[in-house]
Protein backbone atom coordinates (compact mmCIF):
# COMPACT_ATOMS: atom_id res chain seq x y z
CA UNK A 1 -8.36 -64.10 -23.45
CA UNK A 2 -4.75 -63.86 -22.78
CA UNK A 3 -4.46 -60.56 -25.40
CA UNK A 4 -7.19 -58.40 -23.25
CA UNK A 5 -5.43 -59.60 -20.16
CA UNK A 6 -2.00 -58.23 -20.95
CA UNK A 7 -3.75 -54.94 -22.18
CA UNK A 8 -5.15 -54.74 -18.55
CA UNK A 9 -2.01 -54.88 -16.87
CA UNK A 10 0.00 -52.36 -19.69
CA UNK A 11 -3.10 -50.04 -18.15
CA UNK A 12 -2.92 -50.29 -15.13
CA UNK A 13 1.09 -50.35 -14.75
CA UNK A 14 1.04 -47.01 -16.64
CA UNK A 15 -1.90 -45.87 -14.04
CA UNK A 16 0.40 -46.58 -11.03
CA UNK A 17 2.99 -45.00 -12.39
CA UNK A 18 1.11 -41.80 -13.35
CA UNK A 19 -0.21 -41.61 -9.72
CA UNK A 20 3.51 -42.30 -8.34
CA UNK A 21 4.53 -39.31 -10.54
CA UNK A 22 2.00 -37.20 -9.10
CA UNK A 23 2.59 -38.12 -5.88
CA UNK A 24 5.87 -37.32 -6.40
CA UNK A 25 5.33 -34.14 -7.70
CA UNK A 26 2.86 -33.12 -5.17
CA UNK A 27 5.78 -33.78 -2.64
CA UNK A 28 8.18 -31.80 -4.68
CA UNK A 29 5.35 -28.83 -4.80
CA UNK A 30 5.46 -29.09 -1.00
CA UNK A 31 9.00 -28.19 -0.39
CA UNK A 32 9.31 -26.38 -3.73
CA UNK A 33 9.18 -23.09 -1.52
CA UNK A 34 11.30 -24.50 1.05
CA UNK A 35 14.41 -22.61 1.46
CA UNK A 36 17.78 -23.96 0.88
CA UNK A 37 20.51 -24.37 3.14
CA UNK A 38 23.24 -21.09 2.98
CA UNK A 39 25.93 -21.74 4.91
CA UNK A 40 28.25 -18.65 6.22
CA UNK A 41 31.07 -20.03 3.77
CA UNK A 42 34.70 -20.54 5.68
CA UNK A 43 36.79 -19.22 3.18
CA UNK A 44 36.41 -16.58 0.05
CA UNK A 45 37.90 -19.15 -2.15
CA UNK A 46 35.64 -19.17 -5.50
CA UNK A 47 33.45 -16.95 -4.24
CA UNK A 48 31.69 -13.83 -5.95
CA UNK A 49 32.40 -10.36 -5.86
CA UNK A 50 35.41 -8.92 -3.72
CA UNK A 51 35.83 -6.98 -0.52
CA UNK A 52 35.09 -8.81 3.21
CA UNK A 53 32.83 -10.93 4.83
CA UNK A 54 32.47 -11.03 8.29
CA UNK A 55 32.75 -14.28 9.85
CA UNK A 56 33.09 -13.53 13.88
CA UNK A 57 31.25 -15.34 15.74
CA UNK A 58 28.13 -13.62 16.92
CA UNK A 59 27.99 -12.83 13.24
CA UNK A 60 27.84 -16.76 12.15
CA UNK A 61 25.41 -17.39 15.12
CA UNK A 62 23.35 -14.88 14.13
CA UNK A 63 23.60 -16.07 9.85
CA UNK A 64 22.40 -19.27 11.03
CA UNK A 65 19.85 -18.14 13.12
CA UNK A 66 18.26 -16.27 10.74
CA UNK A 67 18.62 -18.26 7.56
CA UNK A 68 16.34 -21.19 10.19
CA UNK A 69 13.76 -19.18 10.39
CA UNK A 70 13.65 -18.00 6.98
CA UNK A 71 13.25 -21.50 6.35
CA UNK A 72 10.08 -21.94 7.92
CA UNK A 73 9.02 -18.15 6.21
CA UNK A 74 10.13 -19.42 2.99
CA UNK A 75 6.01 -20.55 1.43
CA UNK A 76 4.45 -17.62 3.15
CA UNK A 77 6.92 -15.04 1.70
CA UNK A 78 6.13 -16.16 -1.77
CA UNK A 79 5.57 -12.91 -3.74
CA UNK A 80 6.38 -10.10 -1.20
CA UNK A 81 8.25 -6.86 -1.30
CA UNK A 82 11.68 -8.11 -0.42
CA UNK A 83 14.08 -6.00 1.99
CA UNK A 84 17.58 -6.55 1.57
CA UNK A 85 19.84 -5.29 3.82
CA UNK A 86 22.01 -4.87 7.49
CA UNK A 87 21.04 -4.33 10.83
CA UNK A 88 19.37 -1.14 9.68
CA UNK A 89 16.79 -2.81 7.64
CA UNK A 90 16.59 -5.87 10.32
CA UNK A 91 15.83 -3.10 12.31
CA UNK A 92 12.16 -2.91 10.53
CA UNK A 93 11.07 -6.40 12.34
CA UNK A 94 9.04 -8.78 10.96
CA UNK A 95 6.26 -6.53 11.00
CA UNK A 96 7.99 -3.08 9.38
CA UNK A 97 6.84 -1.77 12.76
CA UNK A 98 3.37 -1.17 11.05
CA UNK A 99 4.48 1.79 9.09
CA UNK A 100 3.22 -0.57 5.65
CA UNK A 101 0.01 -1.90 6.47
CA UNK A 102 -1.33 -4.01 4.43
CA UNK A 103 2.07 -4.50 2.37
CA UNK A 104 2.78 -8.32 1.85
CA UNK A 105 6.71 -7.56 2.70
CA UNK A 106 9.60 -10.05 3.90
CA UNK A 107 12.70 -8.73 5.62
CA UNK A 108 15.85 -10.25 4.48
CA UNK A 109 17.97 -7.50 6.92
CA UNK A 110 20.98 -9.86 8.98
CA UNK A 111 22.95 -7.18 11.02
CA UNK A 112 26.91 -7.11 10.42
CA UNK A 113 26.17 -7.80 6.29
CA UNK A 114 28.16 -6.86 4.17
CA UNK A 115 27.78 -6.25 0.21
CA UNK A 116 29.59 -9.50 -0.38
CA UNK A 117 27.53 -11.42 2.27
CA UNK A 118 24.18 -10.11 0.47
CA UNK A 119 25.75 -11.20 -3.02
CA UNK A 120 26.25 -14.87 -1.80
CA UNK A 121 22.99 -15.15 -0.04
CA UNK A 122 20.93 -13.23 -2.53
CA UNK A 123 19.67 -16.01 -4.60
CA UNK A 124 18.01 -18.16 -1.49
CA UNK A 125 16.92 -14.89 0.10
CA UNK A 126 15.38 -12.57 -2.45
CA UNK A 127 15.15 -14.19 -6.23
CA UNK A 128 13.68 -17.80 -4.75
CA UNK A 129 10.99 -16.04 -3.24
CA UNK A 130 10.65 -14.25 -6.65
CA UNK A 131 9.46 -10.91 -5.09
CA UNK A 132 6.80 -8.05 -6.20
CA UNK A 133 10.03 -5.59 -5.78
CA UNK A 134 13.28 -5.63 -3.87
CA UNK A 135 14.12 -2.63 -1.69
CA UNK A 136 17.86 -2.62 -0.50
CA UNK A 137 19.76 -0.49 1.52
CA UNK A 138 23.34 -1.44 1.72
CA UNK A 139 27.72 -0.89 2.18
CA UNK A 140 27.98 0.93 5.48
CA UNK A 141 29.55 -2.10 7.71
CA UNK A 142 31.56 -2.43 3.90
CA UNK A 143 32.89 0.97 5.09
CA UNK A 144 33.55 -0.49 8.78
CA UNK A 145 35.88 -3.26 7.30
CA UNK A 146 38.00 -1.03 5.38
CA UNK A 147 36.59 -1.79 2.08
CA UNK A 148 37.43 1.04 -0.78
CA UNK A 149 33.71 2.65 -2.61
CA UNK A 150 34.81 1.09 -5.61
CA UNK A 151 35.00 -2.90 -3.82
CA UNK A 152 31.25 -2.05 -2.54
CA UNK A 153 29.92 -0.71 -5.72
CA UNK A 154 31.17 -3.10 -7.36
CA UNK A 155 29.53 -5.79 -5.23
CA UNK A 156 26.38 -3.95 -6.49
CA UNK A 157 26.39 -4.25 -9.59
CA UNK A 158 26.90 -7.78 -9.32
CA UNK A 159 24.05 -7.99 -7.21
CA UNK A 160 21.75 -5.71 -9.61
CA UNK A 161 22.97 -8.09 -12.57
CA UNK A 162 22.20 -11.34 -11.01
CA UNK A 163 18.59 -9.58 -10.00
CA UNK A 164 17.84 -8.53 -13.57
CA UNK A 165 19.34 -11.97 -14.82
CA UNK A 166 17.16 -14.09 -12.77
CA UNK A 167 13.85 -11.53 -12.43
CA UNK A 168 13.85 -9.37 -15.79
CA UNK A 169 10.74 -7.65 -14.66
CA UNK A 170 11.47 -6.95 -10.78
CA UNK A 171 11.88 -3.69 -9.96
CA UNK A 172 14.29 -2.55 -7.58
CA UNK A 173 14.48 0.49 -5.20
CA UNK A 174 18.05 1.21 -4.33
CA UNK A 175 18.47 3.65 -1.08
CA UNK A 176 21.46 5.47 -0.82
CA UNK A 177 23.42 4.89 2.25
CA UNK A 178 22.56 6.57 5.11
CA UNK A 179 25.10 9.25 6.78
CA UNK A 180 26.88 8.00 9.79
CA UNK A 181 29.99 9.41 11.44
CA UNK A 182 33.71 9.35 11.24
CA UNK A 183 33.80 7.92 14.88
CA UNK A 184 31.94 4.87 13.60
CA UNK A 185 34.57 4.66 10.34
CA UNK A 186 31.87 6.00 8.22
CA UNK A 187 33.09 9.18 6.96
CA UNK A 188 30.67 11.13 5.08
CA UNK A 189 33.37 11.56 1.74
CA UNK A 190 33.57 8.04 1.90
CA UNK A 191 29.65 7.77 2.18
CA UNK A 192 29.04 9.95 -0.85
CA UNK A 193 31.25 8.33 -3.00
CA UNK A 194 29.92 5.46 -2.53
CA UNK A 195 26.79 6.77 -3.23
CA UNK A 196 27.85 8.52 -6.25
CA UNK A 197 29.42 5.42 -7.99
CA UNK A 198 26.12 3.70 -7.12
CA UNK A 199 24.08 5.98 -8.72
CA UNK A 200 26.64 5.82 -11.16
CA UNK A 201 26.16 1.95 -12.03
CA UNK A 202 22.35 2.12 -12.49
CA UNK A 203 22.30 5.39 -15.06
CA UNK A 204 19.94 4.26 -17.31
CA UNK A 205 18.43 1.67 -16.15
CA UNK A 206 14.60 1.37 -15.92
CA UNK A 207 14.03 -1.32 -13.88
CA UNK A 208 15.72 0.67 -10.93
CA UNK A 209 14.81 3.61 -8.78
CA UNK A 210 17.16 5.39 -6.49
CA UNK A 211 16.12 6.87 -3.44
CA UNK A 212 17.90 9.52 -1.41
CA UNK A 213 18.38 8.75 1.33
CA UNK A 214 21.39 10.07 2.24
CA UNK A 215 20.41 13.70 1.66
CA UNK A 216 17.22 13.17 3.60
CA UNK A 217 19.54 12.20 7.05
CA UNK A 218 22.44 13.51 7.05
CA UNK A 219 22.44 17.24 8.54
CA UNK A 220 25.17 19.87 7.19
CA UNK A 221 28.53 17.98 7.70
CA UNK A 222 26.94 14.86 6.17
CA UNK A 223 27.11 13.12 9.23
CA UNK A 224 24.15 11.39 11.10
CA UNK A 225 21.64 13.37 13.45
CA UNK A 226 21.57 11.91 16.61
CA UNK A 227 17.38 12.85 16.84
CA UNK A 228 16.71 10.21 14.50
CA UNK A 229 20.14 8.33 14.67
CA UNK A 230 20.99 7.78 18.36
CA UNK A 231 24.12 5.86 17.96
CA UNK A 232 25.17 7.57 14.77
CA UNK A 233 24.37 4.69 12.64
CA UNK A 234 21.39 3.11 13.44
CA UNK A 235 17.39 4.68 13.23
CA UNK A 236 15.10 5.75 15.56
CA UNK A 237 11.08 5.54 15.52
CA UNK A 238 11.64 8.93 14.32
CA UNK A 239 14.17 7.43 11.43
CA UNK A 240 11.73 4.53 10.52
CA UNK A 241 9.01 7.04 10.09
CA UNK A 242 10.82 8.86 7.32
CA UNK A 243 12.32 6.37 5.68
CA UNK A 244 9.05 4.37 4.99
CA UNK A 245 7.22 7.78 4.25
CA UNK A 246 10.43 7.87 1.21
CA UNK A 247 9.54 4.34 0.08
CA UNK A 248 5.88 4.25 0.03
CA UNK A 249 5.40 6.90 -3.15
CA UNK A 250 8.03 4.19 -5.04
CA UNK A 251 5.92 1.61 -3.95
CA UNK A 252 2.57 3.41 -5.45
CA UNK A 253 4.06 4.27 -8.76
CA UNK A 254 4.73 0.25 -9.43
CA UNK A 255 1.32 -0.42 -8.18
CA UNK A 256 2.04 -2.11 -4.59
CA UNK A 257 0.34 0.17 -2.42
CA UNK A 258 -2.13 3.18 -2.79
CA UNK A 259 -3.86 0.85 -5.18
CA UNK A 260 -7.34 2.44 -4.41
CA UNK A 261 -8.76 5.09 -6.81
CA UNK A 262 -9.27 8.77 -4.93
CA UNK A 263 -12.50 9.63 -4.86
CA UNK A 264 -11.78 13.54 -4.47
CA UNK A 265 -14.77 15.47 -5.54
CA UNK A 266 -14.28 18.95 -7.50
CA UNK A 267 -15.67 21.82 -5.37
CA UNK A 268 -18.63 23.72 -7.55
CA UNK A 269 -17.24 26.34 -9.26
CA UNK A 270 -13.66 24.71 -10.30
CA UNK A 271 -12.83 22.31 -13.59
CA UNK A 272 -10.30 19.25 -13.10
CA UNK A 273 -7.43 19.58 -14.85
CA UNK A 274 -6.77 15.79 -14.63
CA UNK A 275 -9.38 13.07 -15.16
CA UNK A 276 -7.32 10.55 -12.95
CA UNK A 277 -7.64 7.74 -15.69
CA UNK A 278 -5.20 9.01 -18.31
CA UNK A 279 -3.18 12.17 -19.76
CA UNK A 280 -6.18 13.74 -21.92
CA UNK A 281 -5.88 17.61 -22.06
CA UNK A 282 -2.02 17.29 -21.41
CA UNK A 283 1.11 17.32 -23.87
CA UNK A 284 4.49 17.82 -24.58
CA UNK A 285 4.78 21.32 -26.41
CA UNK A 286 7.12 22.47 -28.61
CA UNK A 287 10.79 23.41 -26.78
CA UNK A 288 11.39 27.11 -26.78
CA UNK A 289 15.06 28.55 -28.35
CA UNK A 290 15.93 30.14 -25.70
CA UNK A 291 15.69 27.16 -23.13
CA UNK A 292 17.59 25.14 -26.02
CA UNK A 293 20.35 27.38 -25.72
CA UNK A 294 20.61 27.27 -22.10
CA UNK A 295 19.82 23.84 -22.21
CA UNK A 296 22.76 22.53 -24.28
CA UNK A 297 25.48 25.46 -22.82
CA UNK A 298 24.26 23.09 -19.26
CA UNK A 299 24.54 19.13 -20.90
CA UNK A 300 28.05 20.64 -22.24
CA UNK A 301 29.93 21.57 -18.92
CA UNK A 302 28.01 18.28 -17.35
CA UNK A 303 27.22 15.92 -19.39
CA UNK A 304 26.73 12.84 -17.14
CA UNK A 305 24.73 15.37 -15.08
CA UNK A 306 21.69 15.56 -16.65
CA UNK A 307 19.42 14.82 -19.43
CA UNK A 308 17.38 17.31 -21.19
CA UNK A 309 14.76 16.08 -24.56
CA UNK A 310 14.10 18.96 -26.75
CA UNK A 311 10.71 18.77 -28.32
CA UNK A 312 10.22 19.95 -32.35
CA UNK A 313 6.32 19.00 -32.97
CA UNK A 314 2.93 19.44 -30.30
CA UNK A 315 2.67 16.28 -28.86
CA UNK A 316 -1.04 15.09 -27.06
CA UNK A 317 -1.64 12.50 -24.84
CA UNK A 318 -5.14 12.36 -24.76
CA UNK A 319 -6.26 8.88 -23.50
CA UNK A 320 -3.04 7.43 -22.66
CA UNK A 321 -2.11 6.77 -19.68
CA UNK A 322 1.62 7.09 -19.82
CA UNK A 323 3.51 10.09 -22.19
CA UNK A 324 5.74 8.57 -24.63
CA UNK A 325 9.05 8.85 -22.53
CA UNK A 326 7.11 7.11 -19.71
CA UNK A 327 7.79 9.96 -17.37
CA UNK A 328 4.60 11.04 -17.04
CA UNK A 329 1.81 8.70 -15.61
CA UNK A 330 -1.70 8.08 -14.56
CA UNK A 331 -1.61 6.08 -11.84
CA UNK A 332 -4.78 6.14 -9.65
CA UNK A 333 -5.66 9.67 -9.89
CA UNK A 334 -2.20 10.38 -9.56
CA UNK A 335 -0.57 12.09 -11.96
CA UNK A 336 3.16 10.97 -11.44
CA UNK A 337 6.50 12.09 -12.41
CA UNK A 338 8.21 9.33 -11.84
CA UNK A 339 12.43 9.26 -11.27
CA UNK A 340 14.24 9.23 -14.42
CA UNK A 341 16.57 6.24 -14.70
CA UNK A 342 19.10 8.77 -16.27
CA UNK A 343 19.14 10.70 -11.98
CA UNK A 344 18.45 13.95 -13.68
CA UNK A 345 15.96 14.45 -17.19
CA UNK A 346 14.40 17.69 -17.55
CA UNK A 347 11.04 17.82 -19.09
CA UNK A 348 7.79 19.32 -19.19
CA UNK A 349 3.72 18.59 -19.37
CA UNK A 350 1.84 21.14 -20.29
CA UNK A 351 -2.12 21.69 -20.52
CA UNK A 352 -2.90 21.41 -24.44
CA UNK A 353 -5.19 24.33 -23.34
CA UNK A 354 -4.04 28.53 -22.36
CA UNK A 355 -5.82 30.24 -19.34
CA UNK A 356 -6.41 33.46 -19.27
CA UNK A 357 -7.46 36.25 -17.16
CA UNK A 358 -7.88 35.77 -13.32
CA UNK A 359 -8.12 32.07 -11.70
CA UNK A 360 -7.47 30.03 -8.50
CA UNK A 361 -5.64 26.85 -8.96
CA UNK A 362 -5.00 24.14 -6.70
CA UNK A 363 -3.57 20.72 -6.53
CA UNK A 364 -1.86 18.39 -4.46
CA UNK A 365 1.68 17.31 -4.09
CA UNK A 366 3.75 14.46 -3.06
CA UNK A 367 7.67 14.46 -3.53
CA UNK A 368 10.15 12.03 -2.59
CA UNK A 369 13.55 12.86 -0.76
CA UNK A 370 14.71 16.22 -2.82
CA UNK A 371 12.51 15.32 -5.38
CA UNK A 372 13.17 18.90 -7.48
CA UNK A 373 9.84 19.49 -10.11
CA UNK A 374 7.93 22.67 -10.35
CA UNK A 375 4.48 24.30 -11.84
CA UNK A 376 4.12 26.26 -14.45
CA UNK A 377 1.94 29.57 -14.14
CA UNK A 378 0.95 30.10 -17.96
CA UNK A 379 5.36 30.83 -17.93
CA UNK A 380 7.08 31.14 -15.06
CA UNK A 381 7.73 28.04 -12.80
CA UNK A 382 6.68 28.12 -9.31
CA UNK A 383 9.37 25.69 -7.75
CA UNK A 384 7.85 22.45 -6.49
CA UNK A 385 9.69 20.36 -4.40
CA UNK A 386 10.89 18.58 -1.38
CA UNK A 387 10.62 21.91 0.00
CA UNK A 388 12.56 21.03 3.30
CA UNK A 389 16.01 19.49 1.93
CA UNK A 390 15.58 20.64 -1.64
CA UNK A 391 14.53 24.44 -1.29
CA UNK A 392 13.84 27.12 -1.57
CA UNK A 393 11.41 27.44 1.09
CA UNK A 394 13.45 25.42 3.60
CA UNK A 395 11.54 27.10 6.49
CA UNK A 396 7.87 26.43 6.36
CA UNK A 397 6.52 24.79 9.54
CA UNK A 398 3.74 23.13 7.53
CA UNK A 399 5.29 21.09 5.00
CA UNK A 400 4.67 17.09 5.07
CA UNK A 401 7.24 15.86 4.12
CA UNK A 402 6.90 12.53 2.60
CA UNK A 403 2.88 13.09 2.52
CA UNK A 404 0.60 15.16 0.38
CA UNK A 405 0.61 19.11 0.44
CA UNK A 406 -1.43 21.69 -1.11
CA UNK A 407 -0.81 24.45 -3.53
CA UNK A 408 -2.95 27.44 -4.19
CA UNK A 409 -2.03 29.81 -6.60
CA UNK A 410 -4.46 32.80 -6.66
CA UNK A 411 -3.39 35.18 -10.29
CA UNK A 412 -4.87 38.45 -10.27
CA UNK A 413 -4.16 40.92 -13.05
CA UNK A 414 -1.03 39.37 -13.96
CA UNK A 415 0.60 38.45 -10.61
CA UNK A 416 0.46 35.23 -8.48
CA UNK A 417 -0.34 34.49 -5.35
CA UNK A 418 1.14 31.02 -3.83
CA UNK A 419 0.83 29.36 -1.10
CA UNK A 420 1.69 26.07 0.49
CA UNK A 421 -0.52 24.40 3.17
CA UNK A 422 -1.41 27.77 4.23
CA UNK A 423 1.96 29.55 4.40
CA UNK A 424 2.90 31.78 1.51
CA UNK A 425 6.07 31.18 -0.42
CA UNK A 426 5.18 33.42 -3.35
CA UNK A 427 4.09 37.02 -2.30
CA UNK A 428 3.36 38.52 -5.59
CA UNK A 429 5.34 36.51 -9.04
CA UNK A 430 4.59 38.53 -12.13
CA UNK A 431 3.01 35.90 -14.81
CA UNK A 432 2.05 36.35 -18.10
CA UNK A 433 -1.69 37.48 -19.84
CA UNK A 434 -2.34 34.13 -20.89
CA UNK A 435 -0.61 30.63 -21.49
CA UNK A 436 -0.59 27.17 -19.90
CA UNK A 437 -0.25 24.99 -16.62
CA UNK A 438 2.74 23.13 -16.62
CA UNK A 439 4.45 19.95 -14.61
CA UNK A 440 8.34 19.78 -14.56
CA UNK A 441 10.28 17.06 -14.29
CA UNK A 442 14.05 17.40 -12.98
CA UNK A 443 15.00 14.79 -10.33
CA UNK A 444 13.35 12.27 -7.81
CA UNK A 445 9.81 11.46 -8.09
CA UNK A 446 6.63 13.83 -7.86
CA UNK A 447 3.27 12.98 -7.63
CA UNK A 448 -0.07 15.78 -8.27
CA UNK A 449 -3.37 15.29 -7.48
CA UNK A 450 -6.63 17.05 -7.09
CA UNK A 451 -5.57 19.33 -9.87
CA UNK A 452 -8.38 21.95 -10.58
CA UNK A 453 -8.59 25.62 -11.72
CA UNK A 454 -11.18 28.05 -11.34
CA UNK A 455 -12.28 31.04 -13.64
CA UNK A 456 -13.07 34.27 -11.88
């Protein structure tokens, strides 16, 4: 008896202890989310990145006071669209002042932060809450403590390392830093250097999209505008507006929001040009000698300025959803141009099919801030693009920006008739007998939509 008795007892000590472990570990799941303690440090001593941290007072009150709550936000902000930032992205509230709805987001703005201050809290803020993306705006108070462009862009690249080290799949949308004023030791040459060496750092990289920003608030000095920045620094409802309309299209091409399918029907008499589902009846066609030679006499005097494929052999897509340098995508009847991680790559997509004779065509547009693209009419390019900051038809009173807008293009006996929203920006351009419909690529990131053509 004593054998089966000892047996018993092995059993059930290993029982108690495999309940105490899950016990255990059930506690440990509850605060796994919980998030840890950052104090404001007191000194810089061993700390990362360069440049200042602000440590007055209302600054240290206001650290800890956020950092509490965040505590308590910690479990529920699990998975959300992470904004990192100042007082400009505090500025959103805890509710992004409804301008995302829907949008699981967490804002992660403390007001007075600096690049270095962002660096040090970065892993309890953002990467433990291992976000869906991470949208950060930051370096103007940098600016405000006398800190060189170099210091702050340095900061970010640290920050953008640690991001990809610790979330390899993340993306991140960068905005550039907004315009502000000389008066508030923001002088635009210092803003746009900044900007530049930031853009700068993340050449190339895929995981990144910049935004900008700058260009889309700063009026003709590169200063501010005091309609949508009062105080020369921080936004307005008007500012809020416009900056979420620049984020959402970034948002929709990584599949955050605008999830839903459009369910645009094709008016009887037209064809779609785009199936919504994938690239079929679209390729890459072969690059034409004379836009190689202009091509590579423009990558010579600039060659960090832009990148531009040539293209030796017909290349379909049909059923894929994504061309084979990714720029092109299918995206929820979307067809999207998406920002090239190189800032500027010139390319085109071409129907695999030629139109000829007379036809109406019409689609839908959405760019982001001086997003430049264009349409091809069989050869010529109708310029497509952030029409307002990017040109050339600066003056039309019924461009959305930030939202979609409509193109009609009317070709009668060889000449084209365009029109945007209503308003004509094309008169009378001279096209070809016969020959394609075409989607550039240059900078920023377009979207089309509701692309259909009709014979007449």
């Amino acid at each position: 008896m004593s054998r089966p008795e000892r047996t018993f007892g092995t059993s059930a000590l290993r029982l108690t202890l495999m309940l105490l472990t899950a016990v255990a570990t059930l506690l440990q799941s509850e605060n796994l989310f919980a998030q840890k303690d950052v104090p404001l440090p007191a000194t810089d001593d061993g700390l990362p990145g360069s440049g200042p941290i602000r440590r007055y007072d209302w600054f240290r009150n206001l650290w800890k006071e956020k950092h509490d709550a965040w505590a308590q936000q910690a479990a529920a902000d699990q998975g959300a669209v992470v904004f990192l930032g100042d007082s400009i992205t505090q500025g959103w509230g805890d509710d992004f002042q409804g301008l995302f709805p829907g949008l699981h987001a967490a804002n992660r703005g403390i007001s007075g932060d600096t690049t270095r201050g962002m660096l040090i809290r970065l892993e309890a803020d953002v990467i433990a809450l291992k976000p869906k993306a991470v949208v950060m705006l930051m370096g103007t108070n940098d600016l405000e403590e006398k800190a060189s462009p170099e210091t702050i862009a340095g900061n970010l690249k640290l920050i953008i390392a640690q991001l990809h080290k610790e979330l390899p799949e993340t993306p991140v949308v960068l905005c550039l830093v907004f315009p502000s004023s000389e008066t508030k030791s923001r002088p635009a040459d210092k803003i746009k250097e900044i900007n530049r060496l930031y853009s700068k750092a993340v050449r190339g990289d895929s995981l990144v999209t910049v935004i900008d920003t700058w260009t889309l608030f700063a009026n003709e000095k590169g200063d501010a505008k005091a309609e949508e920045m009062p105080d020369l620094l921080h936004l307005n409802e008007v500012g809020y507006r416009k900056w979420a309309a620049a984020i959402r299209p970034v948002l929709a091409t990584h599949g955050i929001v605008d999830t839903e399918t459009d369910n645009f029907k094709t008016e009887e008499g037209f064809t779609s040009l785009f199936n919504g589902k994938d690239l079929t009846g679209w390729g890459f066609r072969v690059t034409p000698e004379a836009t190689r030679t202009s091509a590579k006499r423009w990558m010579a005097s600039d060659p960090e300025g832009v990148v531009w494929p040539f293209v030796d052999e017909p290349v379909s897509f049909d059923g894929k959803a994504m061309s084979s340098d990714s720029r092109y995508r299918a995206i929820n009847g979307r067809l999207v141009v998406a920002t090239p991680p190189e800032g500027r790559r010139i390319q085109q997509l071409y129907t695999t099919e030629d139109f000829s004779g007379n036809f109406t065509l019409k689609l839908e547009f959405r760019a982001t801030p001086n997003a430049d693209s264009g349409v091809f009419i069989r050869e010529p390019q109708l310029q497509c693009r952030d029409y307002l900051l990017a040109g050339p038809y600066k003056n039309l009173k019924n461009y959305k920006a930030g939202d979609w807008n409509e193109l009609v293009v009317e070709v009668r006996d060889g000449v084209a008739h365009c029109t945007c929203n209503g308003e004509v920006i094309e008169e009378a351009m001279k096209v070809p007998a016969t020959g394609p419909i075409g989607l550039e690529g240059d900078r920023g990131q377009m979207e089309y939509r509701r692309l259909r053509i009709r014979r007449n």
